[in-house]
C-alpha atoms as a PDB file:
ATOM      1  CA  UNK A   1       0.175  17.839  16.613  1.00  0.00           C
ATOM      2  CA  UNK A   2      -2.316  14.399  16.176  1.00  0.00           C
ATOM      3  CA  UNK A   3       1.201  12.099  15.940  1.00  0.00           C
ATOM      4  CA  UNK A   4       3.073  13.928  19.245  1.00  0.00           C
ATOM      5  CA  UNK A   5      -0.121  14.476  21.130  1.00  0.00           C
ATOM      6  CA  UNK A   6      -2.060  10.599  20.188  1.00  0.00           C
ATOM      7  CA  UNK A   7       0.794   8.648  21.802  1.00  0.00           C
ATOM      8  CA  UNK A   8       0.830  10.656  25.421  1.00  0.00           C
ATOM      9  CA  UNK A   9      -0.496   8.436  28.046  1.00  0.00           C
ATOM     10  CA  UNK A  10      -2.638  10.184  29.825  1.00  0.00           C
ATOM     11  CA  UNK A  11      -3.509   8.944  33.578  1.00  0.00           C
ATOM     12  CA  UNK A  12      -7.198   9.788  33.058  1.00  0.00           C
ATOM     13  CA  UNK A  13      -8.425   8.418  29.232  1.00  0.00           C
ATOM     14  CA  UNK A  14     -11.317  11.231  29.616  1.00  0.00           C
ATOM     15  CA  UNK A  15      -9.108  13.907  29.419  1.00  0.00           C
ATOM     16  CA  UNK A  16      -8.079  13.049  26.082  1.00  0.00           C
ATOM     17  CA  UNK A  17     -10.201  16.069  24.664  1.00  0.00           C
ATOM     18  CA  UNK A  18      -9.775  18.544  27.503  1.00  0.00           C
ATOM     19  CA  UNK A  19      -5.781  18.718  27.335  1.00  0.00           C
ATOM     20  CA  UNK A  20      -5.541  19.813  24.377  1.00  0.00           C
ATOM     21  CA  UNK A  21      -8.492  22.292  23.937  1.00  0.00           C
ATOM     22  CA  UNK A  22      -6.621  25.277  24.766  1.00  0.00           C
ATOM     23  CA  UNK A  23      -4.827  24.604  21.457  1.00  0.00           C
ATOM     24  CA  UNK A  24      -8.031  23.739  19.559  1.00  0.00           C
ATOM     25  CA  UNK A  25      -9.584  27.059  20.524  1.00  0.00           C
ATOM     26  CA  UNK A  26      -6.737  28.943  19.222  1.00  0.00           C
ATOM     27  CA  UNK A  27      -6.570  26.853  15.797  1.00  0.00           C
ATOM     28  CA  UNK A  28     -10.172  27.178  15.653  1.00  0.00           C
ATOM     29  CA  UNK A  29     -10.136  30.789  16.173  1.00  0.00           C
ATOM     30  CA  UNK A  30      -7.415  31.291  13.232  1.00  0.00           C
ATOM     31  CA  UNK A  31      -8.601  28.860  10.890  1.00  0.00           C
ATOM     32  CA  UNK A  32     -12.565  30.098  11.401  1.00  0.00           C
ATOM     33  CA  UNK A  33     -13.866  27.059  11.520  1.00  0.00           C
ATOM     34  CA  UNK A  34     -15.963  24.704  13.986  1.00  0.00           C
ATOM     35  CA  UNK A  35     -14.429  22.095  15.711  1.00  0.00           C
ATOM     36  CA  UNK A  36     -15.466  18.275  15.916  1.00  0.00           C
ATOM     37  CA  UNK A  37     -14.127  15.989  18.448  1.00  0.00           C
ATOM     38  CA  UNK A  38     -10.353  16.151  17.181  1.00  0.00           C
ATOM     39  CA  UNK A  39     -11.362  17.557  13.489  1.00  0.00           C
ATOM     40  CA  UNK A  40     -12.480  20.569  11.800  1.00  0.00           C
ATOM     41  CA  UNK A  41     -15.884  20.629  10.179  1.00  0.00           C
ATOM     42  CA  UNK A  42     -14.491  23.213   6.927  1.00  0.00           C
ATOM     43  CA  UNK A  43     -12.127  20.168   5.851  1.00  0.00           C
ATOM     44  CA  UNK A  44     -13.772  17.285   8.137  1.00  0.00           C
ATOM     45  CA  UNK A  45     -13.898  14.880   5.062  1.00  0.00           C
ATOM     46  CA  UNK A  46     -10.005  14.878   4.257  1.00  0.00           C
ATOM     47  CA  UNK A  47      -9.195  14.963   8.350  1.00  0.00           C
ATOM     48  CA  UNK A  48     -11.182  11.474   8.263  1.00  0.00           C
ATOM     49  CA  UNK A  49      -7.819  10.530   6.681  1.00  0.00           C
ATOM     50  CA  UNK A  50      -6.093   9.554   9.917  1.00  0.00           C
ATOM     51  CA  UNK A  51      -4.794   6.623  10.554  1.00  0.00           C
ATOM     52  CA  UNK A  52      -2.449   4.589  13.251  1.00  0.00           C
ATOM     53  CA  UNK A  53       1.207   5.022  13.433  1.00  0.00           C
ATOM     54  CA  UNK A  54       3.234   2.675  10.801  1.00  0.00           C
ATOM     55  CA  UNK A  55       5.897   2.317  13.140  1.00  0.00           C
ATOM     56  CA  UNK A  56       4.149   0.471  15.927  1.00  0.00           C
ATOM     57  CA  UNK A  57       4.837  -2.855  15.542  1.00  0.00           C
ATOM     58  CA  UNK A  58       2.135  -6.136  14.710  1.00  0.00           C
ATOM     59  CA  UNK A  59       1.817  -7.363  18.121  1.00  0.00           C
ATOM     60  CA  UNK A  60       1.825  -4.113  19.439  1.00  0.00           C
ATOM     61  CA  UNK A  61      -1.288  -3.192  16.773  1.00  0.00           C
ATOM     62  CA  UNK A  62      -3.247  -6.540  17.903  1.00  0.00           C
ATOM     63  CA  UNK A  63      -2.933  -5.847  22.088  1.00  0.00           C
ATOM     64  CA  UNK A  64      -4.604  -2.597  21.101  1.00  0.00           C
ATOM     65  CA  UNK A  65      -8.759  -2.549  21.560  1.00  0.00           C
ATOM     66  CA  UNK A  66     -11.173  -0.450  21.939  1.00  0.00           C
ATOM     67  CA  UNK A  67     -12.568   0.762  25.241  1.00  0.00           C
ATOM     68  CA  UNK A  68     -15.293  -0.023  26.822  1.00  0.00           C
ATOM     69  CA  UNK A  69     -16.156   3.631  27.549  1.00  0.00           C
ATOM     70  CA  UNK A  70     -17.509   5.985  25.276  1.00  0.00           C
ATOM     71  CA  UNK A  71     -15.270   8.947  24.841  1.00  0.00           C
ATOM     72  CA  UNK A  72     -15.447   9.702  21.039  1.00  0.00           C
ATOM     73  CA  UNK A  73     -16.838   8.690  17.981  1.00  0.00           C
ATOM     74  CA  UNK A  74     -15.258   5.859  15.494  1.00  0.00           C
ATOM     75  CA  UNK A  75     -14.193   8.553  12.562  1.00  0.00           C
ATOM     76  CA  UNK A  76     -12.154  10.524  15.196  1.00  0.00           C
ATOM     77  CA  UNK A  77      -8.441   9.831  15.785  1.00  0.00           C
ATOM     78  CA  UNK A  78      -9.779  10.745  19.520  1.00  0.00           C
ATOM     79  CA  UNK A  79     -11.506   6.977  19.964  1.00  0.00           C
ATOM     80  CA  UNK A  80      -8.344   5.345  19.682  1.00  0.00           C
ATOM     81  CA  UNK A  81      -5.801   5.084  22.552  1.00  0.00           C
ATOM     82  CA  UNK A  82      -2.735   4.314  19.713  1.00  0.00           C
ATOM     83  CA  UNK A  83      -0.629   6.866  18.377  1.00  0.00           C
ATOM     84  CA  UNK A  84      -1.951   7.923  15.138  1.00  0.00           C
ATOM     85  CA  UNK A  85      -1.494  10.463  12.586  1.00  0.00           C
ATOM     86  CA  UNK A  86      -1.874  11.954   8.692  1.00  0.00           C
ATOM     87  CA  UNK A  87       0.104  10.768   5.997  1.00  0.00           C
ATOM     88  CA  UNK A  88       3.355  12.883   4.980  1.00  0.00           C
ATOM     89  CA  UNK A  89       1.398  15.718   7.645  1.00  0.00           C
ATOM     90  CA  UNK A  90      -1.687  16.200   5.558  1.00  0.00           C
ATOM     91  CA  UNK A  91      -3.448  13.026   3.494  1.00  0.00           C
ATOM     92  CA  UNK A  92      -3.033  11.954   0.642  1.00  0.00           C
ATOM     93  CA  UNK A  93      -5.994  14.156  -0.915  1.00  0.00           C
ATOM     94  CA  UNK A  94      -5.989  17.633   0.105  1.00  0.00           C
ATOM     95  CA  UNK A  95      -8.436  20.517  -0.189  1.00  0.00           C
ATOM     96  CA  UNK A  96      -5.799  22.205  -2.271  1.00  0.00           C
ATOM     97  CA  UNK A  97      -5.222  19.730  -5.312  1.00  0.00           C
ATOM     98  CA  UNK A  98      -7.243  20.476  -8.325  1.00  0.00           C
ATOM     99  CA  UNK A  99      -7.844  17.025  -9.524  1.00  0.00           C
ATOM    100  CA  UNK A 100     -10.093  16.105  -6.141  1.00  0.00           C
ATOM    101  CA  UNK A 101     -13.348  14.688  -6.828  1.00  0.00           C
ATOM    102  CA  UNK A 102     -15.505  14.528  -3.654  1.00  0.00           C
ATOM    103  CA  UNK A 103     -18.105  11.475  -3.658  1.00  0.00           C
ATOM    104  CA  UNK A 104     -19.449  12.354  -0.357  1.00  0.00           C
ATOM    105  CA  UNK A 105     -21.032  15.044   1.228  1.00  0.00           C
ATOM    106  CA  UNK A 106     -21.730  16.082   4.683  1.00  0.00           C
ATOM    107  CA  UNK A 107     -25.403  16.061   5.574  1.00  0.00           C
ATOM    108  CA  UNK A 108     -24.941  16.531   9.334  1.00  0.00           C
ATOM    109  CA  UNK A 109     -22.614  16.616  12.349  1.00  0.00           C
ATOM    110  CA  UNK A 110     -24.120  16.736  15.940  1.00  0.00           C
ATOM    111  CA  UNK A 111     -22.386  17.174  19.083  1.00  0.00           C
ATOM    112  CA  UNK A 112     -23.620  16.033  22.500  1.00  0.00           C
ATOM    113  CA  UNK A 113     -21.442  18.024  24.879  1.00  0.00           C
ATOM    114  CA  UNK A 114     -20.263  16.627  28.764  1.00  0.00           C
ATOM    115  CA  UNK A 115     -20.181  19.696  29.968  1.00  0.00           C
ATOM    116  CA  UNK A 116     -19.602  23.359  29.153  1.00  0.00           C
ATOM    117  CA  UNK A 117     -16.483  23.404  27.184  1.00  0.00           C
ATOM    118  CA  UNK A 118     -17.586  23.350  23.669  1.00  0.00           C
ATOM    119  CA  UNK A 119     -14.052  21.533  22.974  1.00  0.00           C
ATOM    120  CA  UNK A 120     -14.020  19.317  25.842  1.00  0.00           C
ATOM    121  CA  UNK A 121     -15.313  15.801  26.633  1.00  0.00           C
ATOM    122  CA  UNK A 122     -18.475  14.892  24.592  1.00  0.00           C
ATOM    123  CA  UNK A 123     -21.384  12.438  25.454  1.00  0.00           C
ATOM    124  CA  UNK A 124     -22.460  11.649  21.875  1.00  0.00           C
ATOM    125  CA  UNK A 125     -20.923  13.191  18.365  1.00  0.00           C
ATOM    126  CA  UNK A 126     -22.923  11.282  14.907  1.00  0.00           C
ATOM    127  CA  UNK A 127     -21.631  12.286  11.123  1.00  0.00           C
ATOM    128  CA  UNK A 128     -23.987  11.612   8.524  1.00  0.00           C
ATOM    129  CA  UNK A 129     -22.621  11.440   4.903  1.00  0.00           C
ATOM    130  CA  UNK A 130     -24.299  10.889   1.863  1.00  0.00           C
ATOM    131  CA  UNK A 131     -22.151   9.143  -1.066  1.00  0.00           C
ATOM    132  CA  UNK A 132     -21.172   6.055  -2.697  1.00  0.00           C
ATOM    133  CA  UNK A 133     -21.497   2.846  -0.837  1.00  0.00           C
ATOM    134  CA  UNK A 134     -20.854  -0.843  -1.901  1.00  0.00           C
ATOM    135  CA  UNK A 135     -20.508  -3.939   0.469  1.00  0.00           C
ATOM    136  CA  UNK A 136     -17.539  -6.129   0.241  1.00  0.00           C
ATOM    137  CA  UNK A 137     -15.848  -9.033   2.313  1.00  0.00           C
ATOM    138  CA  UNK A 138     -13.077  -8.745   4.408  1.00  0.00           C
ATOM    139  CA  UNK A 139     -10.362 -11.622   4.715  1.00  0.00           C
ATOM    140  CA  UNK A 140      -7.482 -11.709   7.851  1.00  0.00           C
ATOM    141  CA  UNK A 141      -4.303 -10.322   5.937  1.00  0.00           C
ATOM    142  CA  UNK A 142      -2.240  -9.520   9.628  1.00  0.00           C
ATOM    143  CA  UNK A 143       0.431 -12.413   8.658  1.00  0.00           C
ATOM    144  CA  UNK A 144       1.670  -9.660   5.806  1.00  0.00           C
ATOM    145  CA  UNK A 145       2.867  -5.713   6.063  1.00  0.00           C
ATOM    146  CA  UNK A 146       3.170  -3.570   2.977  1.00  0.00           C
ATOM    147  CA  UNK A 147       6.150  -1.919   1.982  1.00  0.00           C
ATOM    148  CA  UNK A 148       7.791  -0.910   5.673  1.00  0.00           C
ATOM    149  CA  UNK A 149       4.461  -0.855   6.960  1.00  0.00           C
ATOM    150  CA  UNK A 150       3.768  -3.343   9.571  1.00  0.00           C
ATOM    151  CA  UNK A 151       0.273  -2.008  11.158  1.00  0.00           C
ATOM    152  CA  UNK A 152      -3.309  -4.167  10.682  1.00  0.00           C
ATOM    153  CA  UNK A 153      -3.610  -4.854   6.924  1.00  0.00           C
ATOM    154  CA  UNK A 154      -6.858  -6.437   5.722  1.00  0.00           C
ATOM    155  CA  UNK A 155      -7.888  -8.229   2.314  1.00  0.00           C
ATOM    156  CA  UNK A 156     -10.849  -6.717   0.925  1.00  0.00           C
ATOM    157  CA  UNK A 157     -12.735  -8.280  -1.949  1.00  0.00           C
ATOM    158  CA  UNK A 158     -16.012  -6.945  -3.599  1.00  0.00           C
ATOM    159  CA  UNK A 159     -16.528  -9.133  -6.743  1.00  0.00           C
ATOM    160  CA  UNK A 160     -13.356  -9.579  -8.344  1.00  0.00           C
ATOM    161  CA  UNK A 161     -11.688  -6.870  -7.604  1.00  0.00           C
ATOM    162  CA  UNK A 162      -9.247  -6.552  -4.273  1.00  0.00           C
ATOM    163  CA  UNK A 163      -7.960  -3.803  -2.105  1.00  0.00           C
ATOM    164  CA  UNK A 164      -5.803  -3.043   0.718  1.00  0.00           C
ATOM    165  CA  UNK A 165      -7.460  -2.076   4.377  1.00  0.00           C
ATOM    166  CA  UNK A 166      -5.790  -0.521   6.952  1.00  0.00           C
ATOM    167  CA  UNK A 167      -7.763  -0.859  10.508  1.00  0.00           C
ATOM    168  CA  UNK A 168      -7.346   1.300  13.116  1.00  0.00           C
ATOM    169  CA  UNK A 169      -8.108  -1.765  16.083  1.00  0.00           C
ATOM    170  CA  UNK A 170      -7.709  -5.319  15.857  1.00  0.00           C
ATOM    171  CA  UNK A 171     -11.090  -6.396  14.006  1.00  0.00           C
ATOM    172  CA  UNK A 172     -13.828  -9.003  15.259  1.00  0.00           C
ATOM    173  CA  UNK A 173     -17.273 -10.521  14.036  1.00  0.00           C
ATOM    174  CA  UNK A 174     -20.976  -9.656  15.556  1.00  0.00           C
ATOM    175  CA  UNK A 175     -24.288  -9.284  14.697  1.00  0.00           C
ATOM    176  CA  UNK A 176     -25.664  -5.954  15.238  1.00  0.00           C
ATOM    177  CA  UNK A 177     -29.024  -4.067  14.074  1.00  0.00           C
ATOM    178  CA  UNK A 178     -29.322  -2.722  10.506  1.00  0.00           C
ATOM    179  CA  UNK A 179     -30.782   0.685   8.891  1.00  0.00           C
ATOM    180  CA  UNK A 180     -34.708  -1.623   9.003  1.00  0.00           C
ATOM    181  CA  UNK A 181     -34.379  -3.061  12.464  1.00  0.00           C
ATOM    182  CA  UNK A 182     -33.213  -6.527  11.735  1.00  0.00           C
ATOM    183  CA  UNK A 183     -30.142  -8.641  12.757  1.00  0.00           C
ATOM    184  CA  UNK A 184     -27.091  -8.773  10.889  1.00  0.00           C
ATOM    185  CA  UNK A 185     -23.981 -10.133  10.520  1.00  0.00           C
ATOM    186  CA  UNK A 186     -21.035  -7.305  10.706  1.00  0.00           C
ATOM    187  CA  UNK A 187     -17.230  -6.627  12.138  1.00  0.00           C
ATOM    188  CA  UNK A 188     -16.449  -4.168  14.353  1.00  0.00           C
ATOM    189  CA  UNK A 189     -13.698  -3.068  16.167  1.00  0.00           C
ATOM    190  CA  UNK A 190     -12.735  -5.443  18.788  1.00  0.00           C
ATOM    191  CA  UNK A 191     -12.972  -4.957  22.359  1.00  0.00           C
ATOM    192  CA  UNK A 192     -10.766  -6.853  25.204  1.00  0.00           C
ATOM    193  CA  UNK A 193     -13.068 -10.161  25.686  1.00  0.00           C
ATOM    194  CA  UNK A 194     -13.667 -10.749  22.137  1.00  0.00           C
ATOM    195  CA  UNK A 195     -11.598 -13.199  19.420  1.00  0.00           C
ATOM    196  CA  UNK A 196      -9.689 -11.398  16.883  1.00  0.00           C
ATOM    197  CA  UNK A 197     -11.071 -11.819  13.613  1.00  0.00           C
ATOM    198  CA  UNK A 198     -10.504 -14.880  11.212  1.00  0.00           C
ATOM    199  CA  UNK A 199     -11.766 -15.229   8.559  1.00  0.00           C
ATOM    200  CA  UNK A 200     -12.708 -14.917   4.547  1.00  0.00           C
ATOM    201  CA  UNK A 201     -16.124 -13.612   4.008  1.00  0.00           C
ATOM    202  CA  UNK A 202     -17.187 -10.997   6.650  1.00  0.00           C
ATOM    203  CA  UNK A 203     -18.943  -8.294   5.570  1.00  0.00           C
ATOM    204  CA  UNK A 204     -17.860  -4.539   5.636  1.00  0.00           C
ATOM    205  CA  UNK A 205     -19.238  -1.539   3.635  1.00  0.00           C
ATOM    206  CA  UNK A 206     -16.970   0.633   2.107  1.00  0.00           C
ATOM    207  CA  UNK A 207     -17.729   4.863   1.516  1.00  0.00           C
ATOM    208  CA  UNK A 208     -16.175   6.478  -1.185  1.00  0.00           C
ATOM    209  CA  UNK A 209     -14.792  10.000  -0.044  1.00  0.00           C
ATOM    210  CA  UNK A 210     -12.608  11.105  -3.040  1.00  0.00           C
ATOM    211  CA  UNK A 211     -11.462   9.937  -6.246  1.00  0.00           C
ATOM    212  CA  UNK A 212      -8.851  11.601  -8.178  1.00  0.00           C
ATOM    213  CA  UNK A 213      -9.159  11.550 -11.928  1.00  0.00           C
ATOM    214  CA  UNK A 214      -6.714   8.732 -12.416  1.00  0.00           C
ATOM    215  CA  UNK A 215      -9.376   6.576 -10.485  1.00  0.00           C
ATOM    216  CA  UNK A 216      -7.629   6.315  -7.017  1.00  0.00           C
ATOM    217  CA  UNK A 217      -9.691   7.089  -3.939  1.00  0.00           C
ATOM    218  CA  UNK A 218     -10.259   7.494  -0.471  1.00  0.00           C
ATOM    219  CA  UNK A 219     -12.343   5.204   1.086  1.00  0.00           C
ATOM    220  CA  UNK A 220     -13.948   4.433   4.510  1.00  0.00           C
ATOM    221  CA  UNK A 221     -14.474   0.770   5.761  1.00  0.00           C
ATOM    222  CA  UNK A 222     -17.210   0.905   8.116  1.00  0.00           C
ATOM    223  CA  UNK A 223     -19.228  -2.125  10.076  1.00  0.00           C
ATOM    224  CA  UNK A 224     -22.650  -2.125  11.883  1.00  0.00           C
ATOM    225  CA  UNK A 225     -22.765  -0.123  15.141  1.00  0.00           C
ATOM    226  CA  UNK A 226     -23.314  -2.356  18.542  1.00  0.00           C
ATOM    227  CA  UNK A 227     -23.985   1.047  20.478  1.00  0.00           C
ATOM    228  CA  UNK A 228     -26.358   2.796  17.836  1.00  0.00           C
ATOM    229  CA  UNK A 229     -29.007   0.670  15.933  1.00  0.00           C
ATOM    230  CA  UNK A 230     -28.815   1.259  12.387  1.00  0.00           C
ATOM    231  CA  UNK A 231     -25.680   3.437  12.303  1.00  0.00           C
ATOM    232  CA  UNK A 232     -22.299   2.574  11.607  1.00  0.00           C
ATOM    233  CA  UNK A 233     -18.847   2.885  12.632  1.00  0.00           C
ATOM    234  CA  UNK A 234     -15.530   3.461  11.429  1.00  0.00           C
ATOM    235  CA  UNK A 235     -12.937   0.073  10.976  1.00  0.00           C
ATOM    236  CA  UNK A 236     -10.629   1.792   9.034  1.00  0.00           C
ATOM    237  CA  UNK A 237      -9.191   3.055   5.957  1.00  0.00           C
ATOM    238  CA  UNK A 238      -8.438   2.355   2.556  1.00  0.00           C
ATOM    239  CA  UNK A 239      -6.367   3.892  -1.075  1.00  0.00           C
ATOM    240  CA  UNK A 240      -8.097   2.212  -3.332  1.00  0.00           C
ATOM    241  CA  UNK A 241      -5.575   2.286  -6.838  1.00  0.00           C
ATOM    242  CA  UNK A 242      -6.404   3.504  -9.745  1.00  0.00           C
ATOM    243  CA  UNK A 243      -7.809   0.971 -12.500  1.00  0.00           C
ATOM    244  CA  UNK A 244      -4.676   1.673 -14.758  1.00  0.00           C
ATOM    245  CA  UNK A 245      -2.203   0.617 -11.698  1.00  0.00           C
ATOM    246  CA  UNK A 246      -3.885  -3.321 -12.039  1.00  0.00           C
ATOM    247  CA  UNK A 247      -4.963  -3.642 -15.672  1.00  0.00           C
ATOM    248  CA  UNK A 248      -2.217  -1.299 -17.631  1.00  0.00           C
ATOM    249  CA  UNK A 249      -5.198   0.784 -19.376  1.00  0.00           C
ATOM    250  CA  UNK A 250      -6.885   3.494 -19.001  1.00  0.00           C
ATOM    251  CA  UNK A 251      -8.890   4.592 -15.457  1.00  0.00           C
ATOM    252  CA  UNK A 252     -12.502   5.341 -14.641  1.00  0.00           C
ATOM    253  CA  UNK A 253     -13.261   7.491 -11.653  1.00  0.00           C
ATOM    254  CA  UNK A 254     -15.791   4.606 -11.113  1.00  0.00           C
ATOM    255  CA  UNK A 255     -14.178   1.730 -11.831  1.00  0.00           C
ATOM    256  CA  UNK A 256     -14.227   0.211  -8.574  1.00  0.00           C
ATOM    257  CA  UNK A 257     -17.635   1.301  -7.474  1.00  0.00           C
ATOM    258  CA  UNK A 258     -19.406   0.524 -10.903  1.00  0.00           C
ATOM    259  CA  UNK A 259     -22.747  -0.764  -8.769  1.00  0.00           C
ATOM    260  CA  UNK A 260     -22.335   2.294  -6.024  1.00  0.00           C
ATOM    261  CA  UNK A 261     -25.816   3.327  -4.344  1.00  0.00           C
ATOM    262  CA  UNK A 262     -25.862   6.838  -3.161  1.00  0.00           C
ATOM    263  CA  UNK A 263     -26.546   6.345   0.222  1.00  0.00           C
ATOM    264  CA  UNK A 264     -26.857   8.205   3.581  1.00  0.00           C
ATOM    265  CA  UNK A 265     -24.889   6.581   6.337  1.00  0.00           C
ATOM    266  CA  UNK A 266     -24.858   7.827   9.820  1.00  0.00           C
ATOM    267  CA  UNK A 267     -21.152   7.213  11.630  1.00  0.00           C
ATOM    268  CA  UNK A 268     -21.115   7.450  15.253  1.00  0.00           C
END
């Protein structure tokens, strides 16, 4: 339903959440569980696995930006006006494989409704996770696509090691508040005045969700917050590989994330 219903143009971009409550309610209702801006809070860590369509084109991908109203937040296919959708219908990791470890864990979810309409339009929606954070860099990587995949591919480096990002918007430097008050240099997602990013050492954070016990994972990409001081907000996705894939040996779950903090990150 994301993939058909993401790609509608809609003549008013607020009624993104209202059209399609009357199916939410009745998914809700079967499925028993609550429902969060586009996602479902029972399995709302592998529905964060969204991500935009592969088949939109590059220059299509970079006239995309994000709006300058608020109408959901970052780690909800709802906040971007692209079609989007979930890999081969589900994610990659899914509640029902038995070799899922989760690194994260859900701490809270709060909802600031518009109006009545528990599944309508929403004034302010934060997630905060607890789990394995590190920092890394993030170099421009738009001039290459991976396999078929055009979309807005990203270098990302922490130490020696590199990854693949996928963003959901074209990507841009600021400087926005940290977690103790003080300026910092971040990207964020890009909005219609501001250069697209360019560069080889801006700094992202990246949030382990899953590892599987070959040592691939899910993993969130998140930048500083310009609306919320001290929160942060989603840039985009990526599958990290497992050790084994680069070096021909054996995996560790932790590999990549050898100097993780457990942290508590709130994602607006």
């Amino acid at each position: 339903m994301v993939r058909v219903y993401s790609i509608r143009k809609l003549t008013r971009r607020s009624d993104k959440l209202p059209a399609i409550s009357g199916i939410a309610a009745i998914v809700s209702e079967k499925i028993s569980s609550p429902y969060v801006v586009g996602l479902w809070k029972d399995t709302l860590l592998f529905d964060l696995q969204w991500e935009t369509f592969p088949s939109i084109s590059k220059e299509q991908h970079r006239l995309l930006r994000a709006s300058r109203t608020y109408l959901a937040p970052t780690f909800s296919w709802v906040s971007i006006d692209s079609q989007t959708e979930y890999d081969h219908g589900g994610g990659k990791f899914k509640p029902i494989d038995n070799d899922v470890v989760a690194d994260t864990i859900i701490v809270d979810v709060q909802i600031t409704l518009k109006g009545l309409n528990p599944l309508g339009e929403v004034v302010d929606v934060f997630l905060i996770l607890e789990g394995l954070l590190v920092s890394a860099t993030l170099s421009d990587w738009e001039s290459r696509s991976v396999g078929n995949r055009e979309g807005l591919w990203y270098e990302l480096k922490h130490g020696s090691k590199t990854e693949i990002m996928q963003a959901d918007l074209p990507l841009t430097e600021g400087v926005c508040i940290n977690s103790l008050g003080r300026l910092e240099p971040t990207v964020k997602r890009a909005s219609h005045e501001d250069m697209i990013l360019h560069t080889e050492k801006s700094p992202v954070w990246c949030l382990s969700v899953f590892h599987r016990l070959d040592g691939s994972r899910f993993v969130l990409i998140l930048g500083l917050s310009a609306r919320v001081p001290g929160a942060y907000e989603r840039l985009g996705i990526s599958h990290f590989l497992s050790t084994s894939s680069f070096q021909g040996g054996e995996s560790l779950p932790s590999s990549r994330f050898d100097d993780a903090c457990r942290a508590t990150v709130k994602i607006v």
